[in-house]
PDB file of N, CA and C in Angstrom:
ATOM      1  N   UNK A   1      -5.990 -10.838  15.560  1.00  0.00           N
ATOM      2  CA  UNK A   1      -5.725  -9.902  14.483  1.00  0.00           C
ATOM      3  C   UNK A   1      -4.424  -9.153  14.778  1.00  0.00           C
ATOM      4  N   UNK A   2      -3.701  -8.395  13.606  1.00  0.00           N
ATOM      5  CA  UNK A   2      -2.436  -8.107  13.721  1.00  0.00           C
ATOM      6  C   UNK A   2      -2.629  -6.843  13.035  1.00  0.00           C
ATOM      7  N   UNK A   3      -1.816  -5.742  13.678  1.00  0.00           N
ATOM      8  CA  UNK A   3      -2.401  -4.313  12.707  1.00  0.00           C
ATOM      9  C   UNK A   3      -0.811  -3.827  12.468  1.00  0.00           C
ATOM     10  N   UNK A   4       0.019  -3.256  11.015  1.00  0.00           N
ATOM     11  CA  UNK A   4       1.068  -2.939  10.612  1.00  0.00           C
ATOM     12  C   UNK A   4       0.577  -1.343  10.585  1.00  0.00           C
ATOM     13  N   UNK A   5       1.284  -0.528  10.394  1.00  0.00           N
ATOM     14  CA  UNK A   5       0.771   0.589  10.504  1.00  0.00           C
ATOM     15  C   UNK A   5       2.096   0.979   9.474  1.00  0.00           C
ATOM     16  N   UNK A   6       1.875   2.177   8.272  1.00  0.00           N
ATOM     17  CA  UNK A   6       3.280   2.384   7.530  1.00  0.00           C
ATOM     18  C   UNK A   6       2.787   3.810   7.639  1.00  0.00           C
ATOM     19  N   UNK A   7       4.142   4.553   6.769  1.00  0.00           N
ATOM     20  CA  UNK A   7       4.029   5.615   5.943  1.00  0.00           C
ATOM     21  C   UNK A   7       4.600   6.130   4.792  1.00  0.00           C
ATOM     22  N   UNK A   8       4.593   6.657   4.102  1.00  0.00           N
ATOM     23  CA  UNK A   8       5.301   6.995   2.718  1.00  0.00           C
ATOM     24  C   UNK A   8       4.687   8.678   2.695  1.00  0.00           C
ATOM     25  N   UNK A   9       5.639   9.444   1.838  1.00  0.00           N
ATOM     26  CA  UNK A   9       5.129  11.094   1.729  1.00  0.00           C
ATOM     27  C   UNK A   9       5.423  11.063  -0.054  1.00  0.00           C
ATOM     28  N   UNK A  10       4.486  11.223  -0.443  1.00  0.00           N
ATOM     29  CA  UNK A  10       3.423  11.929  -1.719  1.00  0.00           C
ATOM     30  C   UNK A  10       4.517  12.835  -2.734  1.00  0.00           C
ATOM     31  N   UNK A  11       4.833  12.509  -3.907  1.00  0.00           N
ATOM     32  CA  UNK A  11       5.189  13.301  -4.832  1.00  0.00           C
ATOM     33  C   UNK A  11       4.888  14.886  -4.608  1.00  0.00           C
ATOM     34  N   UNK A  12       5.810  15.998  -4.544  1.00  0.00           N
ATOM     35  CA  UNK A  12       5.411  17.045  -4.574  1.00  0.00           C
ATOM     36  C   UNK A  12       4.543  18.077  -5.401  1.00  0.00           C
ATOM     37  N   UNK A  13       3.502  17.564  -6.174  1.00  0.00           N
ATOM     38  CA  UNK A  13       2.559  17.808  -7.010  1.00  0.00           C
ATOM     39  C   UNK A  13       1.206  17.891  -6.664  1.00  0.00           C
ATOM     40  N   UNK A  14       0.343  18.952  -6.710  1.00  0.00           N
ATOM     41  CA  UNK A  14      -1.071  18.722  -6.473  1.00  0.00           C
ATOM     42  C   UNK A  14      -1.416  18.414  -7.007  1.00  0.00           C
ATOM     43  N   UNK A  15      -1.278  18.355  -8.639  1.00  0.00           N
ATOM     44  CA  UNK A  15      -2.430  17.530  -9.102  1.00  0.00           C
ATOM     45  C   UNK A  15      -2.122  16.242  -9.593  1.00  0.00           C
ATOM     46  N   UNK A  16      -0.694  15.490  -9.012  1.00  0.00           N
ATOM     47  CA  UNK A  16      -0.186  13.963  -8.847  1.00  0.00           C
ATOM     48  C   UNK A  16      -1.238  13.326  -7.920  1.00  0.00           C
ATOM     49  N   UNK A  17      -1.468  14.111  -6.745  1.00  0.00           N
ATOM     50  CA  UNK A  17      -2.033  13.787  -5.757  1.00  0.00           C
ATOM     51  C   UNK A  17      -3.292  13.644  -5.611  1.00  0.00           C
ATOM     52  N   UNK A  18      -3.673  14.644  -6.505  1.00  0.00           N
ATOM     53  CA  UNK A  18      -5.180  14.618  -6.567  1.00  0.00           C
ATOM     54  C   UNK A  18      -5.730  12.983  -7.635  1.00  0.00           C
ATOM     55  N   UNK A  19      -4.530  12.552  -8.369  1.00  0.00           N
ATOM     56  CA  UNK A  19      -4.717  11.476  -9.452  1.00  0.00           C
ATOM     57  C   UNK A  19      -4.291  10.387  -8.313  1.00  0.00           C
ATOM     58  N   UNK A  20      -3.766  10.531  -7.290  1.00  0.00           N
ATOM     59  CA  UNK A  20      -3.392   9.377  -6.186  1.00  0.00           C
ATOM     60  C   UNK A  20      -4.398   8.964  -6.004  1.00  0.00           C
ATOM     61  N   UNK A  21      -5.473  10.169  -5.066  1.00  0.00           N
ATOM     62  CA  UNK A  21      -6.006  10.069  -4.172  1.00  0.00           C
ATOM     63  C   UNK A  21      -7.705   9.573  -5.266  1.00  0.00           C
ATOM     64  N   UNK A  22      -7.260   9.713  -6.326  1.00  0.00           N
ATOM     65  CA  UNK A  22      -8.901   9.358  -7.127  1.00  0.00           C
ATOM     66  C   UNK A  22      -8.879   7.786  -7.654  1.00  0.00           C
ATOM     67  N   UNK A  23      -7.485   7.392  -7.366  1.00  0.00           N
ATOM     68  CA  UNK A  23      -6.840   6.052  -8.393  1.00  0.00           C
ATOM     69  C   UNK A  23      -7.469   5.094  -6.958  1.00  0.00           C
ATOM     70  N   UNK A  24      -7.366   5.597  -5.820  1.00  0.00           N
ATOM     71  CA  UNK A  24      -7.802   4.964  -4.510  1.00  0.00           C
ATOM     72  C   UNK A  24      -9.120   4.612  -4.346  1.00  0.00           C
ATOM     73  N   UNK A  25     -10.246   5.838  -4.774  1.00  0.00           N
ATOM     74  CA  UNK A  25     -11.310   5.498  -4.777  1.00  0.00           C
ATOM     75  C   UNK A  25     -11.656   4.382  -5.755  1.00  0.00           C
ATOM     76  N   UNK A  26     -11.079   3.766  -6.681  1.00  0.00           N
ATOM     77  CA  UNK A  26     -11.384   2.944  -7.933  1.00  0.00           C
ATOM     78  C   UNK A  26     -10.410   1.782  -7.301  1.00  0.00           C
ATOM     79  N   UNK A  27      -9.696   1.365  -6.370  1.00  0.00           N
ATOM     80  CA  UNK A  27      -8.522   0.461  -6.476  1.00  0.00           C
ATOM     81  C   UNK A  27      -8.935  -1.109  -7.476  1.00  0.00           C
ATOM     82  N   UNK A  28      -8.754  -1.385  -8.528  1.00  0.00           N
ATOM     83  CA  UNK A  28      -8.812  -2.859  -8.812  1.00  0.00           C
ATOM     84  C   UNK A  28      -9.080  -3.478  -8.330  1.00  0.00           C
ATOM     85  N   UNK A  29     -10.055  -4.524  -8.665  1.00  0.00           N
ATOM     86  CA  UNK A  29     -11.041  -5.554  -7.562  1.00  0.00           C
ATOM     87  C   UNK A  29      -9.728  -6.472  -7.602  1.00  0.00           C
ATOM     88  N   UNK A  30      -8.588  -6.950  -8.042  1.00  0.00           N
ATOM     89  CA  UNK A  30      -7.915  -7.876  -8.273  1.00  0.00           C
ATOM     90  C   UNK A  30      -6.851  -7.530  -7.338  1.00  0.00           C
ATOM     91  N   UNK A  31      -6.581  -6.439  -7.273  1.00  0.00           N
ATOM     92  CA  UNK A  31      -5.619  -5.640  -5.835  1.00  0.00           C
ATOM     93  C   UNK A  31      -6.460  -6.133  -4.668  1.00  0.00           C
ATOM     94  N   UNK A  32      -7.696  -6.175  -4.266  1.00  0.00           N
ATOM     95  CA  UNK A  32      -8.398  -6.255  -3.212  1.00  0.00           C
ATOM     96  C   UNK A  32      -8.444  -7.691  -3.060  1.00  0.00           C
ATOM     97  N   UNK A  33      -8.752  -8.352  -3.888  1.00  0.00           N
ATOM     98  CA  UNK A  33      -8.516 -10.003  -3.936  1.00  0.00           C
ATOM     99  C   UNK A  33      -7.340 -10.258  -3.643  1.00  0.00           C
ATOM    100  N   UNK A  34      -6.236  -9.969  -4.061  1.00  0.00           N
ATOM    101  CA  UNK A  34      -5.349 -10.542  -3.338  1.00  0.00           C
ATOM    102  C   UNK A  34      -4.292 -10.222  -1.687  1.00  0.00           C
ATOM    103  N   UNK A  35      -4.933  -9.156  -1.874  1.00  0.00           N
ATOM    104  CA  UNK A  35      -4.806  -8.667  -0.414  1.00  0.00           C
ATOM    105  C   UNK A  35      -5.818  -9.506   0.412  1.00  0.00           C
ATOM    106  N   UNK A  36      -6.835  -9.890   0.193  1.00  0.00           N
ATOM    107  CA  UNK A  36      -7.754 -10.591   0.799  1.00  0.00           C
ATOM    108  C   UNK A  36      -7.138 -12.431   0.525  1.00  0.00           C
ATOM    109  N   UNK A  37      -6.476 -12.646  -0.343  1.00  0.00           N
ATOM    110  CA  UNK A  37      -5.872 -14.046  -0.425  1.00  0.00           C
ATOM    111  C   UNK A  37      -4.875 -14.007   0.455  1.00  0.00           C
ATOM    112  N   UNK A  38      -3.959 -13.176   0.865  1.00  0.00           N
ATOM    113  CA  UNK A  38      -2.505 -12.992   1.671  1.00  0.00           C
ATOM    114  C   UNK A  38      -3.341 -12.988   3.012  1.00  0.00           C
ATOM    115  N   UNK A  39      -4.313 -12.586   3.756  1.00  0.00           N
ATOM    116  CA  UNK A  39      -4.584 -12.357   5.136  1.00  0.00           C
ATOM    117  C   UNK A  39      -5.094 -11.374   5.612  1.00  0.00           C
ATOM    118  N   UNK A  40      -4.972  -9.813   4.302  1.00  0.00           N
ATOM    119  CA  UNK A  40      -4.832  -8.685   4.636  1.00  0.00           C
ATOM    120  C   UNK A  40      -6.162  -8.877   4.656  1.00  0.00           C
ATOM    121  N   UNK A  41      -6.826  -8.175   6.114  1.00  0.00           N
ATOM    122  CA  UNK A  41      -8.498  -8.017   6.096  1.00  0.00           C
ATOM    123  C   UNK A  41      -8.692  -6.567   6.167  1.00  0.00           C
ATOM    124  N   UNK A  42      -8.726  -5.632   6.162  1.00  0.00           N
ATOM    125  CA  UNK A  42      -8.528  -4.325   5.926  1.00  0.00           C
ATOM    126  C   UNK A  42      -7.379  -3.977   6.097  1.00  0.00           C
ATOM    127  N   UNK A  43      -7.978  -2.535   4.814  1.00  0.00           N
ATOM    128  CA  UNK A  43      -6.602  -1.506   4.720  1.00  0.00           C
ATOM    129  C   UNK A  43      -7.398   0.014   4.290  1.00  0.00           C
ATOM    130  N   UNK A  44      -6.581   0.909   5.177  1.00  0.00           N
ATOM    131  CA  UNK A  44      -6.963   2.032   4.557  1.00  0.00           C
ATOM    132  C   UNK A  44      -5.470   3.540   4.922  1.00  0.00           C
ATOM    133  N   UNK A  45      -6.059   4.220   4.245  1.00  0.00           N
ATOM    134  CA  UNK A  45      -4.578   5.153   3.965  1.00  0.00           C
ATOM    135  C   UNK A  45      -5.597   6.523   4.202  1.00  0.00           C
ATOM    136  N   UNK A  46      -5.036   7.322   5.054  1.00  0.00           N
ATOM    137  CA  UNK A  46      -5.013   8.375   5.586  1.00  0.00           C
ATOM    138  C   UNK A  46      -4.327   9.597   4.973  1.00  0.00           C
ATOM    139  N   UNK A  47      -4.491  10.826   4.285  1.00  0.00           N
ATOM    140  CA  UNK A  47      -3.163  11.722   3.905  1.00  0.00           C
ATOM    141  C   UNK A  47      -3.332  12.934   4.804  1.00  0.00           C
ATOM    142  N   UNK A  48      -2.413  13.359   5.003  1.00  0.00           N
ATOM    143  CA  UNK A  48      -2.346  15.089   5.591  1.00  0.00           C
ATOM    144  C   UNK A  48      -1.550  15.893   4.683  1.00  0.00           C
ATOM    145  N   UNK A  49      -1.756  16.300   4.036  1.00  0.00           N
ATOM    146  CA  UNK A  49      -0.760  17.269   2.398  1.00  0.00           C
ATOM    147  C   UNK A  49      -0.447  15.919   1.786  1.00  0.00           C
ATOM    148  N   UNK A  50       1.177  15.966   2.186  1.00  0.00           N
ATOM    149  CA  UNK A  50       1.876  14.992   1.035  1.00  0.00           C
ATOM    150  C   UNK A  50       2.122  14.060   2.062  1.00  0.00           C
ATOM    151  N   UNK A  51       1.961  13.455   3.397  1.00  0.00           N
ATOM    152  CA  UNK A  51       1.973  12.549   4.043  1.00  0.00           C
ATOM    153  C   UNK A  51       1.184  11.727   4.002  1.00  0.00           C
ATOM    154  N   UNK A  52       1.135  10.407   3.939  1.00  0.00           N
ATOM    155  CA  UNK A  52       0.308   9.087   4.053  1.00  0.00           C
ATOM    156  C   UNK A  52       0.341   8.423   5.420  1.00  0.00           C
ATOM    157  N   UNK A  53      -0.625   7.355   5.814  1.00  0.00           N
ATOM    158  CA  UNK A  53      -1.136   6.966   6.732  1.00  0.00           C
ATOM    159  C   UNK A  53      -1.375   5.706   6.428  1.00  0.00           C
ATOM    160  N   UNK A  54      -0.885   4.742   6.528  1.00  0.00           N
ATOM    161  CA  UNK A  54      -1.561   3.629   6.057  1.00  0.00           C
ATOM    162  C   UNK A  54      -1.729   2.122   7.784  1.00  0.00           C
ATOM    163  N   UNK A  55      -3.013   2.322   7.645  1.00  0.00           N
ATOM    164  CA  UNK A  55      -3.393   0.390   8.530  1.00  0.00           C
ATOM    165  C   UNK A  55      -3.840  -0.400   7.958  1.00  0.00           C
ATOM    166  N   UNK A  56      -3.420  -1.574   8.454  1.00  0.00           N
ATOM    167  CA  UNK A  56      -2.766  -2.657   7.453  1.00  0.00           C
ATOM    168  C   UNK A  56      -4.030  -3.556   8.924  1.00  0.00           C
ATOM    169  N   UNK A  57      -4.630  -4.047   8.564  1.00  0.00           N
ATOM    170  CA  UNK A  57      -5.002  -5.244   9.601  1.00  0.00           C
ATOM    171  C   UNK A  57      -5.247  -6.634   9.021  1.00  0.00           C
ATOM    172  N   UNK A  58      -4.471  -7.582  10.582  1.00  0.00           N
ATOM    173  CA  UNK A  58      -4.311  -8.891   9.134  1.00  0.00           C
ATOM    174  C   UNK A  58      -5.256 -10.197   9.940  1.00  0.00           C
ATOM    175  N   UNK A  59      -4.825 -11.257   9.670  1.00  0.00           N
ATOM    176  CA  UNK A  59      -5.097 -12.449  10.357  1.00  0.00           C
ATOM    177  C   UNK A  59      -3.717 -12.618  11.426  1.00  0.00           C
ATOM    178  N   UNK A  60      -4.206 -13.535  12.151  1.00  0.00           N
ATOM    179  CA  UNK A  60      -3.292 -13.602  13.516  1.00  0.00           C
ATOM    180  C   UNK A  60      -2.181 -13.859  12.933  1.00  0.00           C
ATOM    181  N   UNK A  61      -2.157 -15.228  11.768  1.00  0.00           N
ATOM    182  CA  UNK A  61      -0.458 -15.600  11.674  1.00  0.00           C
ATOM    183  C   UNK A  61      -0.003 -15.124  10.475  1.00  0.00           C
ATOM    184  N   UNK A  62      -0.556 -13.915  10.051  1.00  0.00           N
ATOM    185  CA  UNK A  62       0.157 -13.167   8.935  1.00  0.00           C
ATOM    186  C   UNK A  62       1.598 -13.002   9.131  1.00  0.00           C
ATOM    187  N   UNK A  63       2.868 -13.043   8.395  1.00  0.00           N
ATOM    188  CA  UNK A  63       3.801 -12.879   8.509  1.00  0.00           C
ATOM    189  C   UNK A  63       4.099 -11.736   7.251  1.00  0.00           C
ATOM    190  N   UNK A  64       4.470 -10.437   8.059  1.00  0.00           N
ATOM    191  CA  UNK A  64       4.872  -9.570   6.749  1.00  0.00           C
ATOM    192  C   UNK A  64       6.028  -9.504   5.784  1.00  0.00           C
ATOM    193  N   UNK A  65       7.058 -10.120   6.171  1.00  0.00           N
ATOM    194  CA  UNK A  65       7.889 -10.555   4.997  1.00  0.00           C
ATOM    195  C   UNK A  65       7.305 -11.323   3.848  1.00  0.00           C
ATOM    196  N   UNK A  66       6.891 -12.686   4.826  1.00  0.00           N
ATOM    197  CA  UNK A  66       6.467 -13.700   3.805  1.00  0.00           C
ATOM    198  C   UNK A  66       5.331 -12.939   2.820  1.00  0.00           C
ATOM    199  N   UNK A  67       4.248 -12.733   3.753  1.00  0.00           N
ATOM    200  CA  UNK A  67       3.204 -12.468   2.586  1.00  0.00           C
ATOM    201  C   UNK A  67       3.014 -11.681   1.895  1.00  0.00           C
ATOM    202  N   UNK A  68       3.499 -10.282   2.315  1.00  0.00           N
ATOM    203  CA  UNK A  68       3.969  -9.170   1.605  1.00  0.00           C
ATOM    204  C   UNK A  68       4.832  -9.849  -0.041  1.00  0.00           C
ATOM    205  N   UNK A  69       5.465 -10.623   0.119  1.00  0.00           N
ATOM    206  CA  UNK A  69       6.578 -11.075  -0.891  1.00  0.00           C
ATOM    207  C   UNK A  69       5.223 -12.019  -1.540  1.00  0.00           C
ATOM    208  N   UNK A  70       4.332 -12.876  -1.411  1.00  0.00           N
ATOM    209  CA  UNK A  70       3.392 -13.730  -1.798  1.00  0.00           C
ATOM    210  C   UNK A  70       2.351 -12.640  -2.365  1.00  0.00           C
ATOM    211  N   UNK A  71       2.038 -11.642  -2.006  1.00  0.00           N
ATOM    212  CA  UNK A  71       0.782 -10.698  -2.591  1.00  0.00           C
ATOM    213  C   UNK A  71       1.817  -9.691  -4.046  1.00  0.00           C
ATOM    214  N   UNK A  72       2.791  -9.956  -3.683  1.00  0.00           N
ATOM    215  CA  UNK A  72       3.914  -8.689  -4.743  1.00  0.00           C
ATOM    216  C   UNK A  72       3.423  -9.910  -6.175  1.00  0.00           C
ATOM    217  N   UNK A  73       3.263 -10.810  -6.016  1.00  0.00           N
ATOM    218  CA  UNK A  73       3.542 -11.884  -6.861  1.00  0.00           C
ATOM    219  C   UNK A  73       1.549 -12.334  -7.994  1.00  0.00           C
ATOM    220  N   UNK A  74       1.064 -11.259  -7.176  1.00  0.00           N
ATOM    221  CA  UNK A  74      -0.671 -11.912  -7.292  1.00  0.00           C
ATOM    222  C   UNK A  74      -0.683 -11.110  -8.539  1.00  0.00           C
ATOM    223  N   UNK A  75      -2.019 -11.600  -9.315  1.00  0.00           N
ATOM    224  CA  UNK A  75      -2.380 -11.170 -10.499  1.00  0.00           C
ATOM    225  C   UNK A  75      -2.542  -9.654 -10.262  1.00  0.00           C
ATOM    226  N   UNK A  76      -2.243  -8.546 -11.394  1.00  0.00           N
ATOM    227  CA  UNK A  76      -2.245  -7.021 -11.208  1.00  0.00           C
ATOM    228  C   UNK A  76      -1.645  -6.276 -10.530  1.00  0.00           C
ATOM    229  N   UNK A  77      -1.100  -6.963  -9.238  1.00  0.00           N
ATOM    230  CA  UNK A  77      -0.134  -5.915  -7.800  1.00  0.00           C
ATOM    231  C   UNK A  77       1.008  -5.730  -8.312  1.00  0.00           C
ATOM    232  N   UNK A  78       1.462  -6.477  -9.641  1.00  0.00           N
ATOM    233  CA  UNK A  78       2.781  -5.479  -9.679  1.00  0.00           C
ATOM    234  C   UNK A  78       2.291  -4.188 -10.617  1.00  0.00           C
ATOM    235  N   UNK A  79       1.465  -4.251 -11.803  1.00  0.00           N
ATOM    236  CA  UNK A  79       0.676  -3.239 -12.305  1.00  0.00           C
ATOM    237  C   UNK A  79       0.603  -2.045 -11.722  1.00  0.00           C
ATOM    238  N   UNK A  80      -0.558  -2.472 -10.276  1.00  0.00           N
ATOM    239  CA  UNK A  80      -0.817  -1.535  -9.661  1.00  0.00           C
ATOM    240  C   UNK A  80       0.174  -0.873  -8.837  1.00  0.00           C
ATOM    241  N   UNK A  81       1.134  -1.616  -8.413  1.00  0.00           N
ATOM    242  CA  UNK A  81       2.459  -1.025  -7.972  1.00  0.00           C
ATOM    243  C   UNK A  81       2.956  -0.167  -9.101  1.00  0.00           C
ATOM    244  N   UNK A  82       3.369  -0.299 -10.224  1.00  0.00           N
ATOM    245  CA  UNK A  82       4.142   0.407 -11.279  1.00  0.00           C
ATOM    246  C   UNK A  82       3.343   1.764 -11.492  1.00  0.00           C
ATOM    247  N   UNK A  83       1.960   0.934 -11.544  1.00  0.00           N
ATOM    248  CA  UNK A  83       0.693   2.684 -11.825  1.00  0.00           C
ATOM    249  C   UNK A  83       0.762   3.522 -10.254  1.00  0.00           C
ATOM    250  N   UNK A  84       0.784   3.067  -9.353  1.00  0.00           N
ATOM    251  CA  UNK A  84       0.726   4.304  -8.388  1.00  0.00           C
ATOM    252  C   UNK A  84       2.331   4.529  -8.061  1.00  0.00           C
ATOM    253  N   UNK A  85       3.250   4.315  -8.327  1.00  0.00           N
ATOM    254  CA  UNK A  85       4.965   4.342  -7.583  1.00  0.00           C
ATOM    255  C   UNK A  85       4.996   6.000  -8.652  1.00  0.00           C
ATOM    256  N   UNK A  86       3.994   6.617  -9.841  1.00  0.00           N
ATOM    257  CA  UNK A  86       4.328   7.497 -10.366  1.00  0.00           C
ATOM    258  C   UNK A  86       4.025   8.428  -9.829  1.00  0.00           C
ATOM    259  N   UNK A  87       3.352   8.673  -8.675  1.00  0.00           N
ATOM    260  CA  UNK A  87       2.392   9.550  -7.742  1.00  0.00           C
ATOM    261  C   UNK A  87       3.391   9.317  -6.363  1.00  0.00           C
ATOM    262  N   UNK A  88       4.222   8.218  -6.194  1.00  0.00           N
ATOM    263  CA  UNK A  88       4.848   8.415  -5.012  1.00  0.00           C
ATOM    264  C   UNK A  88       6.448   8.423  -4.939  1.00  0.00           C
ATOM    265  N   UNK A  89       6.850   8.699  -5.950  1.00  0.00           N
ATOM    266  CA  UNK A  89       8.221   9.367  -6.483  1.00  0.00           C
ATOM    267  C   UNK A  89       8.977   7.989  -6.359  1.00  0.00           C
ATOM    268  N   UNK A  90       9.001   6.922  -6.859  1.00  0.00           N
ATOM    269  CA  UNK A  90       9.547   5.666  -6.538  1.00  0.00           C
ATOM    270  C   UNK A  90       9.551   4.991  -8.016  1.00  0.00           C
ATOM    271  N   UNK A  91      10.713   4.432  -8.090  1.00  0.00           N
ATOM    272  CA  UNK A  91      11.069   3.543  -9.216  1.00  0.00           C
ATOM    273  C   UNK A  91       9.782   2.514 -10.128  1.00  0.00           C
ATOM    274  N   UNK A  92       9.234   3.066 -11.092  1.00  0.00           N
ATOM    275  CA  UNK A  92       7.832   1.716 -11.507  1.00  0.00           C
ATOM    276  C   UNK A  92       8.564   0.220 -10.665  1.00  0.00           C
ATOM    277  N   UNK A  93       9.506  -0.182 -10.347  1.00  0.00           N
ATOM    278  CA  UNK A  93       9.664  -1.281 -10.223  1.00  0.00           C
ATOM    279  C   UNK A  93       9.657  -1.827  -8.513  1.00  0.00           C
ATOM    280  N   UNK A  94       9.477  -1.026  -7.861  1.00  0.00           N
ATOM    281  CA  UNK A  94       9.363  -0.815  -6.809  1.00  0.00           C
ATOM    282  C   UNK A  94       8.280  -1.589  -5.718  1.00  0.00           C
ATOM    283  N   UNK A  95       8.828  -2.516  -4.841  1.00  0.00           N
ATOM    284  CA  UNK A  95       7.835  -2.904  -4.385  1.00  0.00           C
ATOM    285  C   UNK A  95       7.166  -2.417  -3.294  1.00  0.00           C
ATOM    286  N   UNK A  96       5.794  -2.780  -2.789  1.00  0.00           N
ATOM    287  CA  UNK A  96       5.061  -1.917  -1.835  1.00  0.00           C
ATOM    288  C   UNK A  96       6.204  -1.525  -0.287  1.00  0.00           C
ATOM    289  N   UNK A  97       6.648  -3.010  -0.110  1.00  0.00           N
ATOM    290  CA  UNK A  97       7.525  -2.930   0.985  1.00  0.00           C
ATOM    291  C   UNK A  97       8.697  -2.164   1.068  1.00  0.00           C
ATOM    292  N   UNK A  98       9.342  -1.606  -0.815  1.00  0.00           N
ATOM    293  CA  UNK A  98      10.217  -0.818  -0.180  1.00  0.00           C
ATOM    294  C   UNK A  98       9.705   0.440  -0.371  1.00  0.00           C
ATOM    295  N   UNK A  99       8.407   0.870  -0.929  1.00  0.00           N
ATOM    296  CA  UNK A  99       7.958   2.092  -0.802  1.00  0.00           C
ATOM    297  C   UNK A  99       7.456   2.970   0.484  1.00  0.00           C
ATOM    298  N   UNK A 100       6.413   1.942   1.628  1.00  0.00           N
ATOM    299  CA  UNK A 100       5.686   2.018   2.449  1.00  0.00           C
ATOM    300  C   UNK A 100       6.987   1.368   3.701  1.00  0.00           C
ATOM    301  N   UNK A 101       6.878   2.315   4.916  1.00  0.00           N
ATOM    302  CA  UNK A 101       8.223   2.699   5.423  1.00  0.00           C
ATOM    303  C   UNK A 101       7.417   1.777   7.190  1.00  0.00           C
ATOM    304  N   UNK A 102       7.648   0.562   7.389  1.00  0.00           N
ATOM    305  CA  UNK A 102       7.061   0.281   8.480  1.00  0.00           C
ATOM    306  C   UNK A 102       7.165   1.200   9.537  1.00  0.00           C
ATOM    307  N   UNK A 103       6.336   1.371  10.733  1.00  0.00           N
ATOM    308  CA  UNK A 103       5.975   2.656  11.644  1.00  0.00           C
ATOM    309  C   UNK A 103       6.368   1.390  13.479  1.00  0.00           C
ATOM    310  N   UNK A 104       7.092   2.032  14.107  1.00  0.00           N
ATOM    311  CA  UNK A 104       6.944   1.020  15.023  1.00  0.00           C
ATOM    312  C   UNK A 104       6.157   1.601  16.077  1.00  0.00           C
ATOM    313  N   UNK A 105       5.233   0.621  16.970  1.00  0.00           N
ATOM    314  CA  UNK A 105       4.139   1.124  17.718  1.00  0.00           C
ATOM    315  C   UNK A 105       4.630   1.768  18.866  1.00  0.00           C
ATOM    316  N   UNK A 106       4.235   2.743  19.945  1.00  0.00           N
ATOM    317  CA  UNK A 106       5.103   3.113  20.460  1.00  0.00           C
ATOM    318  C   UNK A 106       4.573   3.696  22.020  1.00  0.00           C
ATOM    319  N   UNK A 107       2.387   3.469  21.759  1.00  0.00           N
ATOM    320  CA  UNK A 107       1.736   3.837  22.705  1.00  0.00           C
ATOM    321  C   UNK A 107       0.505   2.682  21.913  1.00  0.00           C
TER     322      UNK A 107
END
């Protein structure tokens, strides 16, 4: 298994955030499917205020360019990209990879 670890910081709005953080509890079964077609075997996102947390855990030969670029492409993920990039101050057109800021491991 392979774990990516990112971060991104939150539109300056509480109640953007509060519509982030409720859009999460509901994510699209079709977002989850294809994260589950790319390799991705869990994911979950962490916030502290307007900071995010995100682990990414994959299959051994996940490659994050490639599949990252193969899941941007799955039924609904650009949707769901365009519907949450309004909560994280980022262009609707925006993909996850240039929103979510890779973290390098360090301990």
């Amino acid at each position: 298994m392979k774990r990516y670890c990112q971060t991104l910081t939150l539109v300056d709005d509480e109640e953007m955030i509060r519509k982030y953080v409720e859009a999460h509890a509901h994510v699209w079964p079709e977002v989850i499917e294809g994260q589950r077609a790319v390799g991705i075997l869990d994911m979950q996102i962490y916030r502290k205020g307007r900071t995010l947390f995100m682990i990414c855990d994959t299959v051994d030969d996940f490659d994050w360019q490639r599949d990252m670029a193969r899941l941007a492409t799955l039924p609904r993920q650009a949707e769901w990209e365009a519907y949450v990039a309004q909560f994280q101050g980022c262009a609707a057109n925006a993909r996850s990879d240039e929103k979510w800021q890779l973290m390098e491991r360090i301990f």
